[in-house]
N, C-alpha and C. Protein backbone atom coordinates (compact mmCIF):
# COMPACT_ATOMS: atom_id res chain seq x y z
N UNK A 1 80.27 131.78 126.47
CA UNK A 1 81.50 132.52 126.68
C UNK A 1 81.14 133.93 127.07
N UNK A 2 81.62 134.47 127.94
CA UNK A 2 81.94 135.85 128.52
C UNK A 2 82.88 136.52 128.06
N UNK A 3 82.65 137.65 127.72
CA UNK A 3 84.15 138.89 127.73
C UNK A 3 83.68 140.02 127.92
N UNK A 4 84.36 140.88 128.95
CA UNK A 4 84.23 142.06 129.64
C UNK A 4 85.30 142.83 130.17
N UNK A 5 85.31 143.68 130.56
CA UNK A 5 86.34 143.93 131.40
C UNK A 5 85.83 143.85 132.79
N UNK A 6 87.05 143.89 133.89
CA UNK A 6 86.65 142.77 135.16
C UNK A 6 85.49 144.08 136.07
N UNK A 7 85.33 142.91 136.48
CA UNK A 7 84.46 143.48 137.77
C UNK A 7 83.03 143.77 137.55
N UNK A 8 82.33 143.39 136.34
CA UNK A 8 81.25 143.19 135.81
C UNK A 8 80.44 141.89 136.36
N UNK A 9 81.07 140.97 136.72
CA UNK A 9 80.07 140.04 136.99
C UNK A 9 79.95 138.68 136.32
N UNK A 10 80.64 138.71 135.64
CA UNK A 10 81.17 137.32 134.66
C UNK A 10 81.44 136.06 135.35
N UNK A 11 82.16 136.02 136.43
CA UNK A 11 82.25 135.08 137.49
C UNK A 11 81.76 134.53 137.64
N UNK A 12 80.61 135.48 138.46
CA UNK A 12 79.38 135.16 139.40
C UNK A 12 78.15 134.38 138.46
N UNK A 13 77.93 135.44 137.27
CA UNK A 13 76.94 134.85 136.40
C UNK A 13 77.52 133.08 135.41
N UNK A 14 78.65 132.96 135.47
CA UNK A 14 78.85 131.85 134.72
C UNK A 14 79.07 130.84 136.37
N UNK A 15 79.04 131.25 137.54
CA UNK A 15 79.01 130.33 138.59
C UNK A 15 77.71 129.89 138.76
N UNK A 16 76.59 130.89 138.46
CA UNK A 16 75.26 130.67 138.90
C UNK A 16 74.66 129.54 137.69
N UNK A 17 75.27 130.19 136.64
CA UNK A 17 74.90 129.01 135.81
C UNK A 17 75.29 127.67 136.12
N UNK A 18 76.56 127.31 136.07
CA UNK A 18 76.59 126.40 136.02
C UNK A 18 76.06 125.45 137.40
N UNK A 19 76.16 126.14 138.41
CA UNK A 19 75.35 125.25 139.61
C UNK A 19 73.42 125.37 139.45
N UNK A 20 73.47 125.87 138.51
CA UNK A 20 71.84 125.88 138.06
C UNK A 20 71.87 124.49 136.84
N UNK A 21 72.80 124.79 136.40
CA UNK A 21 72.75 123.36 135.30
C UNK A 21 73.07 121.74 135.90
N UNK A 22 74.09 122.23 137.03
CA UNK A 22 73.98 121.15 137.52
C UNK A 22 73.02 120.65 138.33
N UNK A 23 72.21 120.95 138.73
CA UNK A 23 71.46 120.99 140.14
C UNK A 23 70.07 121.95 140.42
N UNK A 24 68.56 120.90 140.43
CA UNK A 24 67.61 122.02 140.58
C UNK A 24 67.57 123.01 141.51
N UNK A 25 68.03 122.39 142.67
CA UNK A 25 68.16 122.89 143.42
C UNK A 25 69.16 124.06 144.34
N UNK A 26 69.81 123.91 143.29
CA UNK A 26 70.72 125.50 142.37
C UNK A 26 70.29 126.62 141.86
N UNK A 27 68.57 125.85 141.52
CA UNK A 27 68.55 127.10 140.16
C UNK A 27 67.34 128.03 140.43
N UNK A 28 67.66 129.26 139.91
CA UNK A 28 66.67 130.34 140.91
C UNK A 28 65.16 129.79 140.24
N UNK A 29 64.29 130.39 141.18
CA UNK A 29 63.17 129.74 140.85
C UNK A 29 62.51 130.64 139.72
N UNK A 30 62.83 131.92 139.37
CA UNK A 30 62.43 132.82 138.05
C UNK A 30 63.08 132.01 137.12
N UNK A 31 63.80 131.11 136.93
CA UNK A 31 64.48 130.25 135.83
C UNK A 31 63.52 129.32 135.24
N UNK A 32 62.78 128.87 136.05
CA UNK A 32 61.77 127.91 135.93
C UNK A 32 62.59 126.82 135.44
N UNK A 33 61.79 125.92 134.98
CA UNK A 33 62.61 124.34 134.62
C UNK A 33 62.85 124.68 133.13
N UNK A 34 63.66 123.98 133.29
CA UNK A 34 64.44 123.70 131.88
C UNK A 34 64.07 123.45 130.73
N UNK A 35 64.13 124.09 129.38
CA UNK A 35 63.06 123.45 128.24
C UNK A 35 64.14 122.23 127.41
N UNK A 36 64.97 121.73 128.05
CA UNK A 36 65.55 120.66 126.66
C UNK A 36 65.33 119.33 127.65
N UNK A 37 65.07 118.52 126.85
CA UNK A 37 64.81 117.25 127.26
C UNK A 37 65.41 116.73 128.41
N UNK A 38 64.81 116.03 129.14
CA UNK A 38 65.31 114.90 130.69
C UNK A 38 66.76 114.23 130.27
N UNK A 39 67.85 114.66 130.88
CA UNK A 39 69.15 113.87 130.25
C UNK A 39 69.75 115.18 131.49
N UNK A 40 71.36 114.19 131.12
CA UNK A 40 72.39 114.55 132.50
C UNK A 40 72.77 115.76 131.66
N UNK A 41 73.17 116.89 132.07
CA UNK A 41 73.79 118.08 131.39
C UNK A 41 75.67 118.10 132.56
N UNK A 42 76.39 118.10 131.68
CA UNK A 42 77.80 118.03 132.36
C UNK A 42 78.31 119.80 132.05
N UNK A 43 77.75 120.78 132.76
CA UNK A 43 78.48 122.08 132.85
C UNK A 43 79.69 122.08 132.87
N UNK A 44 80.53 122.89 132.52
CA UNK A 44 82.10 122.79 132.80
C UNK A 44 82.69 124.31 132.50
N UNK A 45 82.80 124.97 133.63
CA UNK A 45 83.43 125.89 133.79
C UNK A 45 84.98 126.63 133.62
N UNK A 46 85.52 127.21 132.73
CA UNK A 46 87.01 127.24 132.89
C UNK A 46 87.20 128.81 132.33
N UNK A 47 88.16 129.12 133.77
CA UNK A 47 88.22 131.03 133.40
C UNK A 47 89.60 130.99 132.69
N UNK A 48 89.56 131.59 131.14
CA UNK A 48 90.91 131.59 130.71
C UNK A 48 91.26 132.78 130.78
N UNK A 49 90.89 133.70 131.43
CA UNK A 49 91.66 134.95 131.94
C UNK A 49 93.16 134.46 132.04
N UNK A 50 93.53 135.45 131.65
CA UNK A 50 95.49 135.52 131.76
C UNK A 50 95.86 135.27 133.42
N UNK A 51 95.02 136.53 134.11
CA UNK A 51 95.18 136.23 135.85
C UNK A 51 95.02 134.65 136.17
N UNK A 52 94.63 134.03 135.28
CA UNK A 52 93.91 132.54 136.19
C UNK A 52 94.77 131.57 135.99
N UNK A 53 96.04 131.85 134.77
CA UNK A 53 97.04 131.39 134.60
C UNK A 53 96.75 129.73 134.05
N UNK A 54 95.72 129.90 133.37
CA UNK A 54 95.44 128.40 133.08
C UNK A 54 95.89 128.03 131.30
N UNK A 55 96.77 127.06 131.86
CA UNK A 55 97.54 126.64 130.69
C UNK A 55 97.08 125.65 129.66
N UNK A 56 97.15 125.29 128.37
CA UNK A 56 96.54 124.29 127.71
C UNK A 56 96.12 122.72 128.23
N UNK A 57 97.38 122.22 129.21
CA UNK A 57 97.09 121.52 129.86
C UNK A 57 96.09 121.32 131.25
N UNK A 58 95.88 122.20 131.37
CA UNK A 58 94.61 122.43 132.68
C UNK A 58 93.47 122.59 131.97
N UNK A 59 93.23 123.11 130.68
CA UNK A 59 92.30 122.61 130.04
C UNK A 59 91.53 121.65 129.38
N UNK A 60 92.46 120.77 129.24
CA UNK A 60 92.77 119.32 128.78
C UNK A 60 92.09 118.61 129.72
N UNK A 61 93.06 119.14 130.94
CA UNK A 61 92.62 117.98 132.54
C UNK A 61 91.28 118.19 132.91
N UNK A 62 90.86 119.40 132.63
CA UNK A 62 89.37 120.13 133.46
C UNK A 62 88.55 119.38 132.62
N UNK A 63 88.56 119.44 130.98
CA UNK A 63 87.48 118.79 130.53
C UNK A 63 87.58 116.76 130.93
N UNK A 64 88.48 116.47 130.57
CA UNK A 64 88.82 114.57 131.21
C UNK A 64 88.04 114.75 132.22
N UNK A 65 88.47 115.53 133.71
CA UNK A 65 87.89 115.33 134.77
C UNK A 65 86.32 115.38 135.15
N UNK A 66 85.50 116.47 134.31
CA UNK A 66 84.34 116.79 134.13
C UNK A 66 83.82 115.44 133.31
N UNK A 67 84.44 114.98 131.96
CA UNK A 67 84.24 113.61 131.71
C UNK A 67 84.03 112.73 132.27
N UNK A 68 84.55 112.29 133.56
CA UNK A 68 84.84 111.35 134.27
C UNK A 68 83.70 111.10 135.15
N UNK A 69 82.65 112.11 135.08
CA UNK A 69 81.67 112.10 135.83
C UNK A 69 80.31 111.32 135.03
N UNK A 70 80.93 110.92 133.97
CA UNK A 70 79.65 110.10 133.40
C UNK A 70 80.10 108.90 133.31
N UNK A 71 80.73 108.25 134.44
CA UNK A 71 80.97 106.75 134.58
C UNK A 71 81.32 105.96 133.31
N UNK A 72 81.58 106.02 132.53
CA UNK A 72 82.32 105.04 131.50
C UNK A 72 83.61 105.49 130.93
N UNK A 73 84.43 104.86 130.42
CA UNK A 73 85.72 105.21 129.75
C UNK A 73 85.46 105.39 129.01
N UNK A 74 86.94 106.20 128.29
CA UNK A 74 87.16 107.06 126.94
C UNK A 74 88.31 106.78 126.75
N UNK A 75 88.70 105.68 126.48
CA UNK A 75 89.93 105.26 125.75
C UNK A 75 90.68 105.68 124.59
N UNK A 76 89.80 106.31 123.89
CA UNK A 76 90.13 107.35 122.41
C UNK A 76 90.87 108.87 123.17
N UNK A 77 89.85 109.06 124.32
CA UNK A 77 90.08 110.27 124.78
C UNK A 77 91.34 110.26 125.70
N UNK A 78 91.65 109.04 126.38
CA UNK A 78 92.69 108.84 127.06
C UNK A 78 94.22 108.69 126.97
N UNK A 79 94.27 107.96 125.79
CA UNK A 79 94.90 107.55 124.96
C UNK A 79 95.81 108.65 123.95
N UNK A 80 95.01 109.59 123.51
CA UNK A 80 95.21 110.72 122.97
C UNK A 80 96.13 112.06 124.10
N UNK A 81 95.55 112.03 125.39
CA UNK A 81 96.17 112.32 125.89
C UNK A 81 97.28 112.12 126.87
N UNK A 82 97.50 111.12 126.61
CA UNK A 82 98.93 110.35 127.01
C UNK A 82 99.85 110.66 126.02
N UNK A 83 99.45 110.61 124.79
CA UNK A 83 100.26 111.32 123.86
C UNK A 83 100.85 112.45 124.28
């Protein structure tokens, strides 16, 4: 998590991350490789700045959707939010 006031760089640095987590070939090469074990890492980015206007439900959806990228269902998770 980030907090600043704007124009510091928060953006940029939680963009670089996360396309470094997703992707070696993202990631600056002073980063060097990664020290936690060989496994998929699912980054998930979400600016809750007031400007970004993102509501409980877009948070909800952003994480499902980021979910959705590890090919199996979540019927607990689905289910819950149909509720």
């Amino acid at each position: 998590m980030f907090h600043g006031v704007g124009g510091i760089g928060k953006t940029t640095l939680s963009r670089k991350l996360e396309a470094a987590l997703t992707g070696a070939d993202q990631r600056s090469v002073q980063w060097g490789e990664p020290a936690w074990p060989k496994g998929r890492i699912l980054p998930v980015r979400i600016d809750l700045a007031r400007s970004a206007g993102t509501s409980f439900e877009d948070l909800v959806l952003t994480i499902r959707a980021a979910l959705a990228e590890l090919g199996r269902p979540l019927p607990p998770f689905d289910i819950t939010l149909r509720r």
